[in-house]
PDB file of N, CA and C in Angstrom:
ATOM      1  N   UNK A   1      20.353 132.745  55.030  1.00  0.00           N
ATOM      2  CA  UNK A   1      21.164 132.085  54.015  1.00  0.00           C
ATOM      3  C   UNK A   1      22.368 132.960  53.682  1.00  0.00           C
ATOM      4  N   UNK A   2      23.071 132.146  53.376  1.00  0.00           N
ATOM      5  CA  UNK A   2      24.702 133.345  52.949  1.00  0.00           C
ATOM      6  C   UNK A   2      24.532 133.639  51.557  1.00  0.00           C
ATOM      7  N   UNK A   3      24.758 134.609  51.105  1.00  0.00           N
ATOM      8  CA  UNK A   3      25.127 135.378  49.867  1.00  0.00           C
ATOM      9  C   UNK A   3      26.417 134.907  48.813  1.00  0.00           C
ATOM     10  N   UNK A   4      26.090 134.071  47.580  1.00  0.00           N
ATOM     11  CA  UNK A   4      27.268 134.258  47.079  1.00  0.00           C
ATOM     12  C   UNK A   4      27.400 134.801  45.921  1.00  0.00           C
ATOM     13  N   UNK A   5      28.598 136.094  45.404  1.00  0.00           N
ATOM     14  CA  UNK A   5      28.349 136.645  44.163  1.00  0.00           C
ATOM     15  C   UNK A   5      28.532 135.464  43.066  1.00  0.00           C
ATOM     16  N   UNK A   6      27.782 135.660  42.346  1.00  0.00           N
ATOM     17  CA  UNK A   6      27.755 135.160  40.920  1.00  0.00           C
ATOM     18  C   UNK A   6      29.560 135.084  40.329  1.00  0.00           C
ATOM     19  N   UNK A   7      30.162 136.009  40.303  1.00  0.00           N
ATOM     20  CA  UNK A   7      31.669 136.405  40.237  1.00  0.00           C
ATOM     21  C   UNK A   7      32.389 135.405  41.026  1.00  0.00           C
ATOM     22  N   UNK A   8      32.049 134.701  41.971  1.00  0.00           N
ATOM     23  CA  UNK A   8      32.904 134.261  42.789  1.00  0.00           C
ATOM     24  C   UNK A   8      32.518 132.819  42.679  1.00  0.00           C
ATOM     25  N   UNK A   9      31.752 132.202  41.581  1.00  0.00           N
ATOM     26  CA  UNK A   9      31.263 130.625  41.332  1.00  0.00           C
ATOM     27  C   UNK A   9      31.979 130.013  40.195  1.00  0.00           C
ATOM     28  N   UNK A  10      32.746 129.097  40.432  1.00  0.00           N
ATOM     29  CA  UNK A  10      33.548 128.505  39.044  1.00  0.00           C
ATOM     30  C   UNK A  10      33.076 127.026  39.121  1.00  0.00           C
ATOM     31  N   UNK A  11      32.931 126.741  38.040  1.00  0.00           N
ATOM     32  CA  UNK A  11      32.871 125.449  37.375  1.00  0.00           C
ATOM     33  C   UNK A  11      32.772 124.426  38.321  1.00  0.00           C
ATOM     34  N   UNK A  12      32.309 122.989  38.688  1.00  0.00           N
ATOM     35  CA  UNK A  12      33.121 122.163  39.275  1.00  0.00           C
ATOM     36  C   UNK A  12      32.459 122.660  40.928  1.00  0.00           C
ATOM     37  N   UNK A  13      31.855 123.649  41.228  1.00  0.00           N
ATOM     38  CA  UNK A  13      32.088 124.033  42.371  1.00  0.00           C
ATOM     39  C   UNK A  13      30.761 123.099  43.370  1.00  0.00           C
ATOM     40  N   UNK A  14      30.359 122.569  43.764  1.00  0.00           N
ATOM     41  CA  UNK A  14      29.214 121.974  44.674  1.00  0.00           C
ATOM     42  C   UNK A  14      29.113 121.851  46.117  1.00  0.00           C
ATOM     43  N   UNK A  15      28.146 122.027  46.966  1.00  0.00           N
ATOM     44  CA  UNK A  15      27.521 122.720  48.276  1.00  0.00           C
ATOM     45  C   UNK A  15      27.023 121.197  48.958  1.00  0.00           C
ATOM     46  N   UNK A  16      27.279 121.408  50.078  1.00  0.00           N
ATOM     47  CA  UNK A  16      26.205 120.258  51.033  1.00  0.00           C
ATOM     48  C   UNK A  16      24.744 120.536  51.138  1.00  0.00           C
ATOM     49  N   UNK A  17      24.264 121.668  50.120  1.00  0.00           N
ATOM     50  CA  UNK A  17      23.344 122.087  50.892  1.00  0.00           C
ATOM     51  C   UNK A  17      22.503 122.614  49.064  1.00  0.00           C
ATOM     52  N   UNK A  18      21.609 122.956  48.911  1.00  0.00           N
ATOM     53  CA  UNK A  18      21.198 123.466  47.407  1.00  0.00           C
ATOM     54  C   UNK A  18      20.950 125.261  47.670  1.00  0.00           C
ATOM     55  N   UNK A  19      21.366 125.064  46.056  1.00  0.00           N
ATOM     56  CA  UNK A  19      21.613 126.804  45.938  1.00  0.00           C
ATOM     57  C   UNK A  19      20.856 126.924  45.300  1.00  0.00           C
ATOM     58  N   UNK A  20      20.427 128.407  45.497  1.00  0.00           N
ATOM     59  CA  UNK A  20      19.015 129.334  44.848  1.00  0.00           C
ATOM     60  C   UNK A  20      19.077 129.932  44.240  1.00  0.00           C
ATOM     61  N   UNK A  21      18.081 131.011  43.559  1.00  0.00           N
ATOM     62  CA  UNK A  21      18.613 131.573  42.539  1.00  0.00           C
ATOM     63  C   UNK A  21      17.708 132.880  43.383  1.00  0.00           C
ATOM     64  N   UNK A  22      16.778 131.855  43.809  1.00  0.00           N
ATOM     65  CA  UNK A  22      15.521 132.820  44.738  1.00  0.00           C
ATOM     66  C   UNK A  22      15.076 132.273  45.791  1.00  0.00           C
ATOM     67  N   UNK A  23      14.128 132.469  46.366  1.00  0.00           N
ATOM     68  CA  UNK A  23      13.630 131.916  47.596  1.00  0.00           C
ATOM     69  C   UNK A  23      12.793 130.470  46.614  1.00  0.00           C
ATOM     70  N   UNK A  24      12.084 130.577  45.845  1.00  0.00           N
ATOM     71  CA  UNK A  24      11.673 129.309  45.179  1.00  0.00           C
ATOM     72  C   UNK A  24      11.623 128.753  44.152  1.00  0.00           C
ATOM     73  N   UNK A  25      13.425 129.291  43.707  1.00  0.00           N
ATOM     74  CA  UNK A  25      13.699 128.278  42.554  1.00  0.00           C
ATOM     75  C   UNK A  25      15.744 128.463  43.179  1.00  0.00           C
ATOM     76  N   UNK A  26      15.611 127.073  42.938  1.00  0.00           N
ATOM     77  CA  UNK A  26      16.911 125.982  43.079  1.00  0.00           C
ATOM     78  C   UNK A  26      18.248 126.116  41.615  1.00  0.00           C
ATOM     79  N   UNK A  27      19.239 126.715  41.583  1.00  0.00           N
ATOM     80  CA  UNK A  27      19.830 126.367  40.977  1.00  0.00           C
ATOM     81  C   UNK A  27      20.635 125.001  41.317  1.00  0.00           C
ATOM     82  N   UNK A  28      21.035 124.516  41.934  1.00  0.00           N
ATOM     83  CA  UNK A  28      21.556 123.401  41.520  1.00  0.00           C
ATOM     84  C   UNK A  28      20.900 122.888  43.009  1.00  0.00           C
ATOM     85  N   UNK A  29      20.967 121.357  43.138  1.00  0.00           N
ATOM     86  CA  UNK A  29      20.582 120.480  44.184  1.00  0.00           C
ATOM     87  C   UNK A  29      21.647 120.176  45.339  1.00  0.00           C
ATOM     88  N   UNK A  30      21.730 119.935  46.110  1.00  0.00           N
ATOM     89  CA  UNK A  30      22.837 119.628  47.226  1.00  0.00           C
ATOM     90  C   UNK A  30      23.761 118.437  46.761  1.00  0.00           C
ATOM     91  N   UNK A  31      25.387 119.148  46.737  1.00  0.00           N
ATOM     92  CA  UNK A  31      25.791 118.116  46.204  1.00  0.00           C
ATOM     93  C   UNK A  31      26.174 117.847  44.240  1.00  0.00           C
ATOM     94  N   UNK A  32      25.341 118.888  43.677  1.00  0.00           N
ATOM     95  CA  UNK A  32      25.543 118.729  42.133  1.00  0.00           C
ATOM     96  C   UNK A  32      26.257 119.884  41.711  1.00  0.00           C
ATOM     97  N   UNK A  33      26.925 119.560  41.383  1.00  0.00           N
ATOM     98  CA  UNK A  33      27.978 120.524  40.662  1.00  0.00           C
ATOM     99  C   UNK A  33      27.663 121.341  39.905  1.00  0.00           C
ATOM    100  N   UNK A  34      27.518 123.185  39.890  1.00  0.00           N
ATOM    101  CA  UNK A  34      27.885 123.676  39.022  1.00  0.00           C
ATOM    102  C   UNK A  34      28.757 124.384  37.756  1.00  0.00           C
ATOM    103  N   UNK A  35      28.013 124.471  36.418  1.00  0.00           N
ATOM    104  CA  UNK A  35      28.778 123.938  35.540  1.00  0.00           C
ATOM    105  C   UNK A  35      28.415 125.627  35.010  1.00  0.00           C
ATOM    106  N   UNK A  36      29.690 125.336  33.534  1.00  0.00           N
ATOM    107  CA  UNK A  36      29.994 126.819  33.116  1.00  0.00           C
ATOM    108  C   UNK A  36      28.553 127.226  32.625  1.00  0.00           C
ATOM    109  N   UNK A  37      28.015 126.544  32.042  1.00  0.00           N
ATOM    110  CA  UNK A  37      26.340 126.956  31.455  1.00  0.00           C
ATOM    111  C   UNK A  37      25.882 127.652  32.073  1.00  0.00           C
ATOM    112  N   UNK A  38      25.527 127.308  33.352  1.00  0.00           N
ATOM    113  CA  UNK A  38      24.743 127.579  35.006  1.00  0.00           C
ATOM    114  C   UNK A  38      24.953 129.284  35.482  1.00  0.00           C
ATOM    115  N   UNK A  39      26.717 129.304  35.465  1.00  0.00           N
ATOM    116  CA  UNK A  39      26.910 130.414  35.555  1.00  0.00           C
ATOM    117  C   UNK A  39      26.952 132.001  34.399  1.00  0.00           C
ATOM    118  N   UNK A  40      26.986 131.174  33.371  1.00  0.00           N
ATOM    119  CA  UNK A  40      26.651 132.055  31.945  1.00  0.00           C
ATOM    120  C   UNK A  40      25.311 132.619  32.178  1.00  0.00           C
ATOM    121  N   UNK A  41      24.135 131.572  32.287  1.00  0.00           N
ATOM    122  CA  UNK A  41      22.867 132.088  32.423  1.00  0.00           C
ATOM    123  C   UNK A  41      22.358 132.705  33.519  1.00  0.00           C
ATOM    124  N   UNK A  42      23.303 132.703  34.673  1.00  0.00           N
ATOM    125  CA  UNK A  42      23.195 133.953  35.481  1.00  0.00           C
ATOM    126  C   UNK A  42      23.030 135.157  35.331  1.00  0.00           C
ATOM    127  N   UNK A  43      24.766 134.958  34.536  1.00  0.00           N
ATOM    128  CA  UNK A  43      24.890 136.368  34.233  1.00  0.00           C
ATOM    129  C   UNK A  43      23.950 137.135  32.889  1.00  0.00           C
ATOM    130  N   UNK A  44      23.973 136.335  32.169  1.00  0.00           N
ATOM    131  CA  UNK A  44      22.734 136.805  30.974  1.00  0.00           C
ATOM    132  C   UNK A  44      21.227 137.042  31.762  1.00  0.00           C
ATOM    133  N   UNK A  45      20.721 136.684  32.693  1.00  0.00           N
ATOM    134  CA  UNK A  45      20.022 136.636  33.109  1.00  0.00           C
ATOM    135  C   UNK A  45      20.247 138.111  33.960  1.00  0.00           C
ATOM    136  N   UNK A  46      20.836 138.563  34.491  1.00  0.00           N
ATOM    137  CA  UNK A  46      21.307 139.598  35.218  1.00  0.00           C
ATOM    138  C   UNK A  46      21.577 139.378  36.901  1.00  0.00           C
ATOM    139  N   UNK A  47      21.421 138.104  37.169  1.00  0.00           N
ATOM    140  CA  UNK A  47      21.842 137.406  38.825  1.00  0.00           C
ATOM    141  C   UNK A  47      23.110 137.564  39.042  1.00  0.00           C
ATOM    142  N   UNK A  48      22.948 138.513  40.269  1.00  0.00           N
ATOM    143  CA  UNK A  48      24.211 138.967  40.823  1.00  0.00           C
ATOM    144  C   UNK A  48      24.869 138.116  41.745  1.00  0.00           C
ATOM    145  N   UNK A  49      23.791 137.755  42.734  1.00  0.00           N
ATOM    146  CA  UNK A  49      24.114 136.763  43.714  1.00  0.00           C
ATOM    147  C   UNK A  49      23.153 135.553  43.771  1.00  0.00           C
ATOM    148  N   UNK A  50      23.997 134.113  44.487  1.00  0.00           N
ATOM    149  CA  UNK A  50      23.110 133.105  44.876  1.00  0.00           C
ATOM    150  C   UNK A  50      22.964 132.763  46.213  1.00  0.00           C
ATOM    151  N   UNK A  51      22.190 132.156  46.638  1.00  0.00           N
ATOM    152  CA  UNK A  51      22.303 132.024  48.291  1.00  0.00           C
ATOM    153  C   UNK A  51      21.858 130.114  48.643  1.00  0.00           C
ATOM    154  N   UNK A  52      22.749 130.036  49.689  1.00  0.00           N
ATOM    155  CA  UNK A  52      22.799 128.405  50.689  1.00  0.00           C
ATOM    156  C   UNK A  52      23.163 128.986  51.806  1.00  0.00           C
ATOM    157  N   UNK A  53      22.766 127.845  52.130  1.00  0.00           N
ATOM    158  CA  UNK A  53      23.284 127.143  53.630  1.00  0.00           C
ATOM    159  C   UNK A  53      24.146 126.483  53.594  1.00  0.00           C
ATOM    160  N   UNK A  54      24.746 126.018  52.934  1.00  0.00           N
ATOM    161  CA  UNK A  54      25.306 124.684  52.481  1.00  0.00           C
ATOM    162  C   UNK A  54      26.656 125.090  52.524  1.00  0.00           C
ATOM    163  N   UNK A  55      27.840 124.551  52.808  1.00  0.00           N
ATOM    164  CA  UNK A  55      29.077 124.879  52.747  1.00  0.00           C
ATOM    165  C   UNK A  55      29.558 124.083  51.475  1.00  0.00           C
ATOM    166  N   UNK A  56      30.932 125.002  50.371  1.00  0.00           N
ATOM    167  CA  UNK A  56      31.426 124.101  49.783  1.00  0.00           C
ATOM    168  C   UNK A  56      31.998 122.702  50.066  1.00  0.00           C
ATOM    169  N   UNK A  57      31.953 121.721  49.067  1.00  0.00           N
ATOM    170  CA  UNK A  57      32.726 120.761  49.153  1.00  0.00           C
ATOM    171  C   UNK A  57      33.717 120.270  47.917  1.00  0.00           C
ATOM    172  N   UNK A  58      34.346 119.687  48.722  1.00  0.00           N
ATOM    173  CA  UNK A  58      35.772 119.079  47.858  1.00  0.00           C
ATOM    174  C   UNK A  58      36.718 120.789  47.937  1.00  0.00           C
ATOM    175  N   UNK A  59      37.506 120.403  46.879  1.00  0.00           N
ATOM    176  CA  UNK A  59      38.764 121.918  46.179  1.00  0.00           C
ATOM    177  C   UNK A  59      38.257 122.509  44.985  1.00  0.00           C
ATOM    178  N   UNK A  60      36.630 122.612  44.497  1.00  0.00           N
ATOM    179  CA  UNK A  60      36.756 123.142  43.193  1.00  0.00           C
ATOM    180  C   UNK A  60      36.977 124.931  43.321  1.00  0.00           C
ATOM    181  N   UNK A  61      36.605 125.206  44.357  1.00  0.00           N
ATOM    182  CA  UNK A  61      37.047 126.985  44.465  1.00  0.00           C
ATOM    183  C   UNK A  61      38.471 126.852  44.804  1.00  0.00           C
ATOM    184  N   UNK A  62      39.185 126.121  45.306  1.00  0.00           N
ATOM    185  CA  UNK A  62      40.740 126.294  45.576  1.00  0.00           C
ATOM    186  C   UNK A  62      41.499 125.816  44.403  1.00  0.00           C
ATOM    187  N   UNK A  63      40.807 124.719  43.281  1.00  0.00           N
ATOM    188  CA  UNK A  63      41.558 124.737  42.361  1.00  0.00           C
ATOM    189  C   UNK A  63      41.569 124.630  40.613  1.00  0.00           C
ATOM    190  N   UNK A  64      40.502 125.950  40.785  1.00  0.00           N
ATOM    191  CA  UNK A  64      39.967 126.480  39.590  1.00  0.00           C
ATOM    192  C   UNK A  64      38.990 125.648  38.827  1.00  0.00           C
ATOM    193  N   UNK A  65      38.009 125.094  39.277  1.00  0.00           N
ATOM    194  CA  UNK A  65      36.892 124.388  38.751  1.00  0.00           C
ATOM    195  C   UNK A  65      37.281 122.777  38.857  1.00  0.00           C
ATOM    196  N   UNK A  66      38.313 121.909  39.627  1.00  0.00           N
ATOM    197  CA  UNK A  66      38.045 120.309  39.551  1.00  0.00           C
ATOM    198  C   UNK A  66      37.066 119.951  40.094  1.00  0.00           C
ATOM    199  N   UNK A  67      36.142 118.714  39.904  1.00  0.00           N
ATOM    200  CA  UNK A  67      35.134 118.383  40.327  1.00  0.00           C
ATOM    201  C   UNK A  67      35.247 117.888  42.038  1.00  0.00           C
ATOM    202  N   UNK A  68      34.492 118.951  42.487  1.00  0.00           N
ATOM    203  CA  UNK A  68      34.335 118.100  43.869  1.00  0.00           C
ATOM    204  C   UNK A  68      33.804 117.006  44.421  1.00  0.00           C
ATOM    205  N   UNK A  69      34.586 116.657  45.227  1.00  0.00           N
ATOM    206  CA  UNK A  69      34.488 115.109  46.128  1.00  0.00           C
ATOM    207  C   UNK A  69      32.844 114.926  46.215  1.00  0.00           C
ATOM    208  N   UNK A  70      32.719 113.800  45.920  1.00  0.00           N
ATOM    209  CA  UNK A  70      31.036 113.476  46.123  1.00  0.00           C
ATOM    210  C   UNK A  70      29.901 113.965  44.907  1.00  0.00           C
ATOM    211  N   UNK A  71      30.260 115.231  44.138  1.00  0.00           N
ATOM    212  CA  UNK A  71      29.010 115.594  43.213  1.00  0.00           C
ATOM    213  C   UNK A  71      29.026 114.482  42.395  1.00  0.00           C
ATOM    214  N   UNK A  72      27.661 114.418  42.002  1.00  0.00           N
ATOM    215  CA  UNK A  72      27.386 113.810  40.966  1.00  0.00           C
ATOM    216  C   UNK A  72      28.053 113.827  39.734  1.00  0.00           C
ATOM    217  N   UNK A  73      28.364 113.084  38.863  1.00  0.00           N
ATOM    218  CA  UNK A  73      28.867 113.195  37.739  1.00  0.00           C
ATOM    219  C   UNK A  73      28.103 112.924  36.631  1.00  0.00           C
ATOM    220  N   UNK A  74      28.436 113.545  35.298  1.00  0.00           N
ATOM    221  CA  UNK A  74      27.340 114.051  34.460  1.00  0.00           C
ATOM    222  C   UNK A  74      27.702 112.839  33.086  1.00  0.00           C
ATOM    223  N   UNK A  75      27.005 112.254  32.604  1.00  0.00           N
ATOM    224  CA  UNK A  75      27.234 111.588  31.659  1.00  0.00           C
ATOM    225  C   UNK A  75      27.432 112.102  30.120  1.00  0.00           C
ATOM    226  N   UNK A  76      27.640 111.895  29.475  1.00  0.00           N
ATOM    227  CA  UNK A  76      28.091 112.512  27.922  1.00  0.00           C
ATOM    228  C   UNK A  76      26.719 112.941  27.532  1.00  0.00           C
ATOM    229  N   UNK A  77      25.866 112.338  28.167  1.00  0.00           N
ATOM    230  CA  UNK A  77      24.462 112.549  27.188  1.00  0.00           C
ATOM    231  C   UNK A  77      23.937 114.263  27.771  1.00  0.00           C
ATOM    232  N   UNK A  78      24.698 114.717  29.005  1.00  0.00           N
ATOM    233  CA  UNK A  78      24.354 115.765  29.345  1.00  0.00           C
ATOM    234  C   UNK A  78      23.832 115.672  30.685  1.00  0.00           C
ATOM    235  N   UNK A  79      23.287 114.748  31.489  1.00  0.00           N
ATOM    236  CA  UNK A  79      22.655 114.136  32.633  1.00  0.00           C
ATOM    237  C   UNK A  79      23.247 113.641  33.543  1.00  0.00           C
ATOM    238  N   UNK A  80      22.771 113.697  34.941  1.00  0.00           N
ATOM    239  CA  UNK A  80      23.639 113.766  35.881  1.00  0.00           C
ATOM    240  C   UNK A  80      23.206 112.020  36.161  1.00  0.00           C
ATOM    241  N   UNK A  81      24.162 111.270  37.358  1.00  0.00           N
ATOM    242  CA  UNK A  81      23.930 110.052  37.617  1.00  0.00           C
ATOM    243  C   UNK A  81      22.399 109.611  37.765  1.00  0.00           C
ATOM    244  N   UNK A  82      22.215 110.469  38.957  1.00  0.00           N
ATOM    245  CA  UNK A  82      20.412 110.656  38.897  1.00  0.00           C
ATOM    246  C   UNK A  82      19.511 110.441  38.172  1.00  0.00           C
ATOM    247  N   UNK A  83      19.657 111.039  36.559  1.00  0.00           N
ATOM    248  CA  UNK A  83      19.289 110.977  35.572  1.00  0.00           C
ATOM    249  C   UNK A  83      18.360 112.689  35.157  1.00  0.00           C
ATOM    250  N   UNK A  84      18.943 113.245  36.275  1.00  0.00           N
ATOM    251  CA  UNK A  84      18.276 114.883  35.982  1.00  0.00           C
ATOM    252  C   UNK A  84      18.964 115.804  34.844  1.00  0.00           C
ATOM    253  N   UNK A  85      18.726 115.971  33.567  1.00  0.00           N
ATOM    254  CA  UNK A  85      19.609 117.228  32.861  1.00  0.00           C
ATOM    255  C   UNK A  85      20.340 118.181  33.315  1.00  0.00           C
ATOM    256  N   UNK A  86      21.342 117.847  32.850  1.00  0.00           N
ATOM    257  CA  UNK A  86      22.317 118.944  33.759  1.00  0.00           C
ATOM    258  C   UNK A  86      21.671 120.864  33.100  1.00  0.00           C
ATOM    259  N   UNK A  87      22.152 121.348  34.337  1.00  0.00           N
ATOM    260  CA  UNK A  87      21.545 122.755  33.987  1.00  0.00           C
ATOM    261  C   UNK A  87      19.621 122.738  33.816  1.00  0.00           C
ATOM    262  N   UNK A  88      19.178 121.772  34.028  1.00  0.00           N
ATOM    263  CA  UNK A  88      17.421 122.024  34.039  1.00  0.00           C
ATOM    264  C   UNK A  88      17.338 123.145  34.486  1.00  0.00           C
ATOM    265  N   UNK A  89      16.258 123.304  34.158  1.00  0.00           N
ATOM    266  CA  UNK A  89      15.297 124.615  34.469  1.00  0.00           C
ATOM    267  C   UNK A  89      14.465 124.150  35.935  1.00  0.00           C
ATOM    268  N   UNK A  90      14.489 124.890  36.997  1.00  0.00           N
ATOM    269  CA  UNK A  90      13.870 124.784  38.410  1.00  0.00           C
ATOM    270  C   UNK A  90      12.689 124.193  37.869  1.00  0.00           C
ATOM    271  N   UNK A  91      11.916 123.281  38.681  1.00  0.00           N
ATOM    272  CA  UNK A  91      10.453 122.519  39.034  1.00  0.00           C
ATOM    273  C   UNK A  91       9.727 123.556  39.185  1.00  0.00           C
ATOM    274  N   UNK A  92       8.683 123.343  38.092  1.00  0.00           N
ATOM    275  CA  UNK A  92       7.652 124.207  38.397  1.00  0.00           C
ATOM    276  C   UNK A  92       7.778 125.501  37.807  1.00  0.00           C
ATOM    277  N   UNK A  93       8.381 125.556  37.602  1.00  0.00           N
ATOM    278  CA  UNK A  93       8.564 127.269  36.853  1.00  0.00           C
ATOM    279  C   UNK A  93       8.351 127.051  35.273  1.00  0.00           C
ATOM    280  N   UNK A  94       8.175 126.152  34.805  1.00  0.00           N
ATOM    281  CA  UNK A  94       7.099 126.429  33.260  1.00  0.00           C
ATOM    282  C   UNK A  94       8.633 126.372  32.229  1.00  0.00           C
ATOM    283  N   UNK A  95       9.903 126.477  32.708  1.00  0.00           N
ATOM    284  CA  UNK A  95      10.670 127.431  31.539  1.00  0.00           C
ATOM    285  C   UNK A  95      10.929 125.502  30.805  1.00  0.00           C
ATOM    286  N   UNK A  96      10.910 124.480  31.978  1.00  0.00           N
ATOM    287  CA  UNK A  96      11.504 123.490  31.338  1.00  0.00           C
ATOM    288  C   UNK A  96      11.130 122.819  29.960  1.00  0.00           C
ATOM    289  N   UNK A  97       9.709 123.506  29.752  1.00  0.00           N
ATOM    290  CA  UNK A  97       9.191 123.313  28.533  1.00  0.00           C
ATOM    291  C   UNK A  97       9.442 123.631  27.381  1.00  0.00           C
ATOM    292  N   UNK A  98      10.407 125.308  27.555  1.00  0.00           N
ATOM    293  CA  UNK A  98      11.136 126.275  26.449  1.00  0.00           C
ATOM    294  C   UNK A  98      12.719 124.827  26.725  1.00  0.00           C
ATOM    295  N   UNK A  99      13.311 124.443  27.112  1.00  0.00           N
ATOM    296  CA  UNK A  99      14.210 123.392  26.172  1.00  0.00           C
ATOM    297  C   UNK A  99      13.808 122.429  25.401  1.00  0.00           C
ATOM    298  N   UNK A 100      14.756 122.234  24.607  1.00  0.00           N
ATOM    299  CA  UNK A 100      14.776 121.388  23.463  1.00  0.00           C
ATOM    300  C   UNK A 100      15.864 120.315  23.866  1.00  0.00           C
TER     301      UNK A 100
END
């Protein structure tokens, strides 16, 4: 998988492919955009780097966080088309229970 620093992820930015945080937990899904939250709790978290396969899509690294071509888009209520909370907590890892 390729390496990407935490430093080098802006807003808006989304992958063909889903990004990790670890080998078995998912920050975002293939295709869903990450958002400023996502990358805050990285860094509070102390995550230096994330890793895919997945190549960017659309211009959100070329033009400072616009939403790329194809991600999902997030509704006011906070939720993506899908109907998944934006920024959830990975499956299975217990934390989704600590939101409110």
């Amino acid at each position: 998988m390729k390496k990407i620093k935490v430093s080098e992820l802006r807003p808006g930015m989304a992958f063909d492919q889903p990004v990790f945080i670890d080998p078995n937990n998912i920050l975002v899904q293939s295709r869903q955009e990450i958002l400023e939250k996502d990358i805050e709790r990285l860094k509070k978290w102390g995550i230096l780097e994330v890793e895919t396969n997945g190549k960017p899509l659309g211009q959100a690294a070329a033009d400072g966080g616009a939403p790329a071509s194809g991600a999902a888009p997030s509704s006011p209520s906070g939720q993506s088309a899908a109907g998944a909370p934006s920024g959830a907590a990975p499956a299975g890892t217990g934390a989704a229970a600590l939101q409110t």
